[in-house]
Protein backbone atom coordinates (compact mmCIF):
# COMPACT_ATOMS: atom_id res chain seq x y z
CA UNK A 1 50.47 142.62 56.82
CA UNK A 2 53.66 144.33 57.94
CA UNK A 3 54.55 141.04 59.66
CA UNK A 4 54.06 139.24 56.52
CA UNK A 5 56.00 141.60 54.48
CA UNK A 6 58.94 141.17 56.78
CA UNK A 7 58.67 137.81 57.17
CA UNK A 8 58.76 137.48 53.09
CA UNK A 9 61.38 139.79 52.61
CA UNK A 10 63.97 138.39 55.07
CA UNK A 11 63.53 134.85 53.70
CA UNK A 12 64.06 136.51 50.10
CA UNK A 13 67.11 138.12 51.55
CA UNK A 14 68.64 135.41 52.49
CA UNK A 15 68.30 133.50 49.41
CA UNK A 16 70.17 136.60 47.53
CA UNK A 17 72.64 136.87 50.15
CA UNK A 18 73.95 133.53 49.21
CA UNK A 19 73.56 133.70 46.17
CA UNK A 20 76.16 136.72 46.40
CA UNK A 21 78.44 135.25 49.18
CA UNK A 22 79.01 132.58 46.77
CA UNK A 23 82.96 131.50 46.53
CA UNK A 24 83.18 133.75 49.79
CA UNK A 25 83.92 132.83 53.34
CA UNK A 26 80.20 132.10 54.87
CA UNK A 27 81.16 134.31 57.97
CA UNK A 28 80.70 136.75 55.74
CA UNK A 29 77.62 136.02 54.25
CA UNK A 30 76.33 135.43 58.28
CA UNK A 31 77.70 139.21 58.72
CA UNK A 32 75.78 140.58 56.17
CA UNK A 33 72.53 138.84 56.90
CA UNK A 34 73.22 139.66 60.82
CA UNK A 35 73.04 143.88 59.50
CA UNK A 36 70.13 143.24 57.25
CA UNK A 37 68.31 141.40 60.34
CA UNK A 38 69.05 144.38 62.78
CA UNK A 39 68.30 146.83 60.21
CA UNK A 40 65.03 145.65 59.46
CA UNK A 41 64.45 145.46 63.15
CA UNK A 42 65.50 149.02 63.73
CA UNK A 43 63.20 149.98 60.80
CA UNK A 44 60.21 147.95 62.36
CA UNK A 45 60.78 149.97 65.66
CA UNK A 46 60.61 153.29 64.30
CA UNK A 47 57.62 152.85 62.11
CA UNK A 48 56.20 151.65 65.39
CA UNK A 49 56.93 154.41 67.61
CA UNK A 50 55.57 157.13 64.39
CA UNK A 51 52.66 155.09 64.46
CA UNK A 52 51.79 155.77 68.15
CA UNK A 53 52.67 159.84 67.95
CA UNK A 54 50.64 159.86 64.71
CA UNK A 55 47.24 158.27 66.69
CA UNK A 56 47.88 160.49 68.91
CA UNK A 57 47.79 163.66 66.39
CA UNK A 58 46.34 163.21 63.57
CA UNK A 59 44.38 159.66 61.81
CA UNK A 60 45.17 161.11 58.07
CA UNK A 61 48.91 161.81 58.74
CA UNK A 62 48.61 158.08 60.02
CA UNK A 63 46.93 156.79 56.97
CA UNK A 64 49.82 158.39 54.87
CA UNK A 65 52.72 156.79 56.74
CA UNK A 66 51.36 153.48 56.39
CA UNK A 67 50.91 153.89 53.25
CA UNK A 68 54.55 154.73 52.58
CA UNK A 69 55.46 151.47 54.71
CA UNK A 70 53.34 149.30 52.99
CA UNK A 71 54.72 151.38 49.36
CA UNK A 72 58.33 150.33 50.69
CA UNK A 73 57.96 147.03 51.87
CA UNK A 74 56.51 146.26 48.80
CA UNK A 75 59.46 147.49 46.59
CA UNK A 76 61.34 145.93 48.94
CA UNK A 77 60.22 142.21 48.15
CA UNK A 78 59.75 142.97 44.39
CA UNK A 79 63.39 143.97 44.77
CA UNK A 80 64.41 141.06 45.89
CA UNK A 81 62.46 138.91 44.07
CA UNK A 82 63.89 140.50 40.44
CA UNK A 83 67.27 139.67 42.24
CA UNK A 84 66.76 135.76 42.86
CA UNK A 85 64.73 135.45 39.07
CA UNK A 86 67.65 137.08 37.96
CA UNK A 87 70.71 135.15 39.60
CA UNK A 88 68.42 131.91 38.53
CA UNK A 89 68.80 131.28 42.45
CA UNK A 90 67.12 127.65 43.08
CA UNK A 91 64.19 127.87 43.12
CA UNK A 92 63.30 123.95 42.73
CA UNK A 93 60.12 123.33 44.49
CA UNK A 94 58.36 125.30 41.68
CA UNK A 95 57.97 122.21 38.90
CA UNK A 96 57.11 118.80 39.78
CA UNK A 97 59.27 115.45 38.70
CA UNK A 98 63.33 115.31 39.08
CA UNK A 99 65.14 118.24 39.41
CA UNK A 100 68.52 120.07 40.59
CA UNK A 101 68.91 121.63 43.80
CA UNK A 102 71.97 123.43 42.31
CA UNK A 103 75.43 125.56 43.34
CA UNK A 104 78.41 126.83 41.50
CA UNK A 105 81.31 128.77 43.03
CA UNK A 106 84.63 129.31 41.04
CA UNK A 107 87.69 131.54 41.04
CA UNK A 108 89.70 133.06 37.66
CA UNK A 109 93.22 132.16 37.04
CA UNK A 110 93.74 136.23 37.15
CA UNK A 111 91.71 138.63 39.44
CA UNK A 112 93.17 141.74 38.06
CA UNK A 113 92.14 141.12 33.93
CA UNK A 114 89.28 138.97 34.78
CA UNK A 115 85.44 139.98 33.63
CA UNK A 116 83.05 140.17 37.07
CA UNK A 117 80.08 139.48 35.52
CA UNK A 118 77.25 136.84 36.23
CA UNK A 119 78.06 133.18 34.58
CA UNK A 120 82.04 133.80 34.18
CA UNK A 121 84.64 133.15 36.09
CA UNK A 122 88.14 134.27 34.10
CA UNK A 123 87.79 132.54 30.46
CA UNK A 124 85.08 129.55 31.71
CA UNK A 125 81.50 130.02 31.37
CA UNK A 126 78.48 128.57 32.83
CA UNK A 127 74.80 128.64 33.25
CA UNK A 128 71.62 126.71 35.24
CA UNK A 129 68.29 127.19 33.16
CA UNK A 130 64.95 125.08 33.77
CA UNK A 131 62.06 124.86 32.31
CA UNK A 132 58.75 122.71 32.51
CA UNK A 133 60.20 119.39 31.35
CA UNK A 134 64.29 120.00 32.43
CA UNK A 135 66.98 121.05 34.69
CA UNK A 136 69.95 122.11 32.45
CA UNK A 137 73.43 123.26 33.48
CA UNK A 138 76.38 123.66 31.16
CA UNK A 139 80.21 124.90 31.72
CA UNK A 140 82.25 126.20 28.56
CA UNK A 141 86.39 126.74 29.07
CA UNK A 142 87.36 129.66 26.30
CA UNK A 143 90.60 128.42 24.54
CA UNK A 144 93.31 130.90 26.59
CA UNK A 145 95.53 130.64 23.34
CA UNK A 146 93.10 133.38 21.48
CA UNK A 147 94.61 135.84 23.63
CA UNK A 148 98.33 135.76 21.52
CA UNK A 149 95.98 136.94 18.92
CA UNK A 150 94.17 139.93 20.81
CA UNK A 151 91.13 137.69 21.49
CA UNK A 152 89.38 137.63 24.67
CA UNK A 153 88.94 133.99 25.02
CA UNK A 154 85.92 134.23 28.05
CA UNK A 155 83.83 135.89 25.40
CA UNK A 156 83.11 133.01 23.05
CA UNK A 157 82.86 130.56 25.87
CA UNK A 158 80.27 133.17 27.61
CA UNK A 159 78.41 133.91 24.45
CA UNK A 160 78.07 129.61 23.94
CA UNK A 161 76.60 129.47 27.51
CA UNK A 162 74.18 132.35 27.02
CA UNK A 163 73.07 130.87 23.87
CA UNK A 164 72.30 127.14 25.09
CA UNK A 165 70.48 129.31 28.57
CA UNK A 166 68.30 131.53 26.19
CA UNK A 167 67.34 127.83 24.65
CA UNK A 168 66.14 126.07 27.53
CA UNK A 169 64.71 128.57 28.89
CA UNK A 170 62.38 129.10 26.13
CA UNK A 171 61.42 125.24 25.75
CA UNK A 172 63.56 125.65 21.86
CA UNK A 173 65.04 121.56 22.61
CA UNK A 174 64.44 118.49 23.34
CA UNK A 175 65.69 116.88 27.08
CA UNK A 176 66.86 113.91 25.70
CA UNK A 177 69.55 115.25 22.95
CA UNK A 178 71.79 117.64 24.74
CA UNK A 179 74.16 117.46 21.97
CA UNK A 180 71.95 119.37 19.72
CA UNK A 181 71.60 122.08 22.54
CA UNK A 182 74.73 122.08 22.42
CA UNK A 183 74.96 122.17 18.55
CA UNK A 184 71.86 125.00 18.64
CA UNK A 185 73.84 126.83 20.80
CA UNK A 186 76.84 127.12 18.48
CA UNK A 187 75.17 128.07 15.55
CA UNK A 188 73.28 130.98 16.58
CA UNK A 189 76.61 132.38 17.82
CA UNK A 190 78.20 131.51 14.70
CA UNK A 191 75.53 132.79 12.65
CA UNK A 192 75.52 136.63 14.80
CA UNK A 193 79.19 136.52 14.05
CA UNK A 194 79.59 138.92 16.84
CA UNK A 195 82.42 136.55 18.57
CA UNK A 196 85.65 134.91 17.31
CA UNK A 197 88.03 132.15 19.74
CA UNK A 198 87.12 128.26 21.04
CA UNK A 199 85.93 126.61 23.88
CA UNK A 200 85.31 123.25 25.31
CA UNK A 201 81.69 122.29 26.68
CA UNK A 202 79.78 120.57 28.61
CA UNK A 203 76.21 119.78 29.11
CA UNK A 204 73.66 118.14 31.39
CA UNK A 205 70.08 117.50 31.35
CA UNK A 206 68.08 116.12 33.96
CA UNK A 207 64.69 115.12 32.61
CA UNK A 208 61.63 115.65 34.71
CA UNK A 209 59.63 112.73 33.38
CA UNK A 210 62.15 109.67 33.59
CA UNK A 211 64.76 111.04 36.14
CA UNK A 212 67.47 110.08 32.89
CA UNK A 213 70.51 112.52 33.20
CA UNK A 214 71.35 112.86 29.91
CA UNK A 215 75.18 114.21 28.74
CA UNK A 216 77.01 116.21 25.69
CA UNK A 217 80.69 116.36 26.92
CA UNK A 218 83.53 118.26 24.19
CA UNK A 219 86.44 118.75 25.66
CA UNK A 220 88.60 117.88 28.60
CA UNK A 221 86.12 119.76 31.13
CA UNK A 222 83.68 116.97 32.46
CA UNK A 223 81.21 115.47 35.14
CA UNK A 224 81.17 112.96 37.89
CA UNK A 225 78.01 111.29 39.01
CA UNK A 226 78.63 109.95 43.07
CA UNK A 227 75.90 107.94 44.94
CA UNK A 228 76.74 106.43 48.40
CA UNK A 229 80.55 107.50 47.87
CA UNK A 230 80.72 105.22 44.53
CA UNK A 231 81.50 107.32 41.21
CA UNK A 232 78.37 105.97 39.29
CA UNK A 233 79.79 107.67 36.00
CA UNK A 234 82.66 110.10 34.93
CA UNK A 235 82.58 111.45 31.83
CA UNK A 236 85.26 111.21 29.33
CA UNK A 237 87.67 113.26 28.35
CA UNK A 238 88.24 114.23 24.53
CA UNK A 239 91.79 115.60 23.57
CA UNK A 240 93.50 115.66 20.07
CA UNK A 241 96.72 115.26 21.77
CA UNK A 242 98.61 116.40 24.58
CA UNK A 243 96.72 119.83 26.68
CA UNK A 244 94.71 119.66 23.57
CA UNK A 245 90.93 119.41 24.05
CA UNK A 246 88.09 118.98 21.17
CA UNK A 247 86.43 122.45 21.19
CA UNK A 248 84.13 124.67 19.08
CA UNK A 249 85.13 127.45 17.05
CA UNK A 250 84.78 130.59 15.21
CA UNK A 251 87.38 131.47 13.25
CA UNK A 252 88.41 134.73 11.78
CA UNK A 253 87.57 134.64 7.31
CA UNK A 254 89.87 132.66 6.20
CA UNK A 255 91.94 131.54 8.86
CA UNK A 256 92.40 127.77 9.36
CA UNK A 257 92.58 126.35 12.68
CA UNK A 258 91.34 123.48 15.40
CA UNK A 259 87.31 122.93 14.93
CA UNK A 260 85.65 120.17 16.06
CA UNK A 261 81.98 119.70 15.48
CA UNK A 262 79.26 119.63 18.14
CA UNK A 263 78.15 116.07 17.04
CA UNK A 264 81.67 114.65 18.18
CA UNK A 265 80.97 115.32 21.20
CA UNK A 266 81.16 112.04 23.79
CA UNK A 267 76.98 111.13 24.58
CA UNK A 268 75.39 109.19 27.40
CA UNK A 269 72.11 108.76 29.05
CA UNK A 270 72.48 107.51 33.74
CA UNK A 271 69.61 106.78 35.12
CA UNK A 272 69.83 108.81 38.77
CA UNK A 273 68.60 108.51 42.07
CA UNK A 274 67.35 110.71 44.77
CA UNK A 275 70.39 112.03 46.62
CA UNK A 276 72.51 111.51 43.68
CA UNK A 277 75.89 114.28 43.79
CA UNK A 278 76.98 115.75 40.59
CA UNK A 279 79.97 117.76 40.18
CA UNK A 280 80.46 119.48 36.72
CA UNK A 281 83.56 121.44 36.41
CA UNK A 282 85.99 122.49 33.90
CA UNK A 283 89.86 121.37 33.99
CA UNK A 284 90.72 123.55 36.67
CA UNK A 285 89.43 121.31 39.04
CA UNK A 286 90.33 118.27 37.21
CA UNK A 287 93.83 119.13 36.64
CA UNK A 288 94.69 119.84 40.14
CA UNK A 289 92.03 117.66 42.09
CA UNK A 290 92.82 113.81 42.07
CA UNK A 291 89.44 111.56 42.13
CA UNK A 292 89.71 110.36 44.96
CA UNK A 293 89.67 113.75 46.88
CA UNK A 294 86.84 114.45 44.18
CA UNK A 295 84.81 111.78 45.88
CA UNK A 296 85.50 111.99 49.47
CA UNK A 297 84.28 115.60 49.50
CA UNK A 298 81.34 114.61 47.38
CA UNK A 299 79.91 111.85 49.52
CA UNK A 300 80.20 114.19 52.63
CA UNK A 301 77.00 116.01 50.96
CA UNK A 302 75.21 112.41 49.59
CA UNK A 303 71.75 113.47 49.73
CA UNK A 304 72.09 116.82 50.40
CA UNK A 305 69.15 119.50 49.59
CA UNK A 306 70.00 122.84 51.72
CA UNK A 307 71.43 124.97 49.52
CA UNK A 308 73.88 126.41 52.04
CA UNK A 309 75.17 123.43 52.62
CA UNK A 310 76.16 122.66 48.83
CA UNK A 311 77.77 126.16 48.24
CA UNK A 312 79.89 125.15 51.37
CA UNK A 313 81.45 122.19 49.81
CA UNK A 314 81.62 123.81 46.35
CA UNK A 315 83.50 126.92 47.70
CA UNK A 316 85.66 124.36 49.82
CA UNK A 317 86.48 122.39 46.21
CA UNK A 318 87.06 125.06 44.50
CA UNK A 319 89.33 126.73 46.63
CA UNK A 320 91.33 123.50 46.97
CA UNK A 321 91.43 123.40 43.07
CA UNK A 322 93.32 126.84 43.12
CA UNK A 323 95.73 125.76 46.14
CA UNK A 324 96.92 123.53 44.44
CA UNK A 325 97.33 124.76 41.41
CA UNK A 326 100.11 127.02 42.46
CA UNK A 327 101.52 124.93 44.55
CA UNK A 328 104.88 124.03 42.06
CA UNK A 329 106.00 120.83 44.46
CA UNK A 330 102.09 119.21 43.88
CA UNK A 331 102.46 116.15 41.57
CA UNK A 332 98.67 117.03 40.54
CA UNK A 333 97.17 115.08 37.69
CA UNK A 334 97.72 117.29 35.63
CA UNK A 335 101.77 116.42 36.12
CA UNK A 336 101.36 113.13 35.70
CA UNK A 337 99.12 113.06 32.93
CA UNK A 338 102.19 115.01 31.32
CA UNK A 339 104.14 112.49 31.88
CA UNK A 340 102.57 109.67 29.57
CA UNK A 341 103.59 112.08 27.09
CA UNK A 342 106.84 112.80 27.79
CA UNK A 343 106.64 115.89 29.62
CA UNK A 344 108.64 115.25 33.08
CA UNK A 345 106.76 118.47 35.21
CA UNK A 346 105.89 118.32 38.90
CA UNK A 347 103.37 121.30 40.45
CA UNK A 348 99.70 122.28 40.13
CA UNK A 349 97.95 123.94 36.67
CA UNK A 350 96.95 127.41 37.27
CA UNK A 351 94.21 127.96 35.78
CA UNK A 352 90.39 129.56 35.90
CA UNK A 353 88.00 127.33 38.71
CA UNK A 354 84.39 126.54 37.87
CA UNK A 355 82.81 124.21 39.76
CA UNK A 356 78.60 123.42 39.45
CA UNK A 357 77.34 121.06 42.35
CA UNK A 358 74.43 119.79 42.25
CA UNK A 359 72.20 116.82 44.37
CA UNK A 360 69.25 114.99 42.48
CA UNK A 361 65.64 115.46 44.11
CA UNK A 362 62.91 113.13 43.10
CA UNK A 363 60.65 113.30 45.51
CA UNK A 364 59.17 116.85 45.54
């Protein structure tokens, strides 16, 4: 049983250690798993060599140690478990039909004001949830112009992606209209009134019974569907002008300002495919990441299902987002976007990173 326990409890380790090495270097995740390893081992030695003394001495002191090993390796796996329910680490094999085998990685703007806190990176948001008929992940980009007014933009966004996870998770919509997710979401953090500020959104739902990826996009953060290095659908971006997304709000009593309604956001149902790659991100990776470097490090993964492998490549596209967003001589799309309007810039967009990567499995 002790074998077992071990067994169970390093293949739950390593599931939370990368969930926690996420936007890390994996050498450090491999460090970190290598100390676990040999301190389990170490642990597993000297419960051996008290077992041996004990037989010797006496059977009830015996009884009592194993006990307390048994006692511990338990905790030990309900520890871990806890950890991966709680980190929604992906756990796909669990529900039958199409499903996610889903990433994210991401880096704020601003290390040294930015929340640390599961499902945020800087003023974006995001979430995975599943249930027994769905596979749902959403991102949300807080409006950074709340923060002139004392606002801490990441908190609406957050408080949006919460609020759609607490609704999938509980079965409270229906696969097929992510838009009203989307538009459930909003209202029951409207209606607490706990949170003022804006944020784009963006939402996909992979139903289990028809394999139909079905979309809710407001805003200028977005998705790309790739299969067999061919961009099977991008999603569209929704701006009221220039560096001026659609977004949700909740505005202060009485103050007028930009609010766009959850039903204008842009709809559409893809049928996918085993192997199908998904990237949803916000504008940070949009901005600074032309499509065709989008799509050359998404077919690398086509078909994909080990985990590991997909946090690679979203660490690797996410920190290329940030490079070159800072660097000022990058003519990123962001630059020349500007420049349809007028605005002769050159250099990357700083801004937060979110990236969710995700490869379609069918057959389960």
């Amino acid at each position: 049983m002790s074998t077992l326990a071990m067994s169970c409890a390093t293949w739950l380790g390593r599931v939370v250690t990368r969930i926690f090495v996420a936007g890390l270097h994996n050498s450090i995740g491999e460090q970190i798993f290598a100390a676990e390893m040999a301190r389990g081992h170490r642990q597993l030695s000297s419960s051996s060599s008290s077992e041996t003394s004990t037989n010797n001495n006496n059977e009830e002191q015996l009884g009592e140690l194993m006990k307390k090993a048994t006692e511990k390796e338990v905790a030990r796996i309900s520890l871990a478990s806890q950890m991966c329910r709680a980190l929604h680490s992906t756990w796909h094999d669990f529900h039958l039909g199409a499903g996610f085998v889903s990433v994210v990685s991401g880096l704020p703007k601003d290390f040294a004001s930015s929340h640390f806190r599961r499902g945020q990176f800087g003023d974006d948001a995001w979430f995975m949830a599943k249930n027994t008929s769905a596979d749902v992940i959403g991102v949300a980009d807080g409006v950074g112009g709340w923060r002139n007014h004392g606002v801490d933009p990441g908190e609406f966004s957050f408080s949006l992606m919460r609020a759609c996870e607490k609704l999938v998770v509980n079965d409270l919509f229906s696969p097929c209209k992510p838009e009203r997710l989307l538009a459930n979401g909003f209202s029951r953090i409207r209606e607490a009134n706990r949170v003022t500020g804006s944020s784009t959104a963006c939402v996909l739902v992979l139903s289990r019974s028809d394999a139909m990826l079905y979309s809710a996009n407001l805003g200028d953060s977005g998705f790309v569907v790739v299969r067999n290095g061919i961009v099977v659908h991008r999603s569209k971006e929704q701006t009221h002008c220039f560096n001026t997304p659609f977004q949700l709000s909740c505005l202060p009593p009485g103050q007028q300002g930009l609010s766009d309604s959850p039903e204008s956001a842009d709809i559409s149902q893809i049928p996918v495919k085993d192997g199908d790659v998904i990237l949803l991100a916000t504008d940070g990776v949009f901005d600074n990441l032309p499509d065709y470097l989008i799509v050359s490090e998404l077919s690398k993964i086509q078909g994909q299902k080990d985990p590991l492998q997909l946090q690679s490549a979203a660490n690797a596209i996410a920190l290329m987002a940030r490079t070159l967003a800072f660097d000022s001589k990058y003519m990123s799309p962001f630059a020349r976007n500007a420049r349809l309007y007028g605005y002769h810039t050159v250099g990357g967009k700083p801004d937060d990173i979110t990236v969710l990567l995700a490869t379609v499995s069918v057959e389960r």
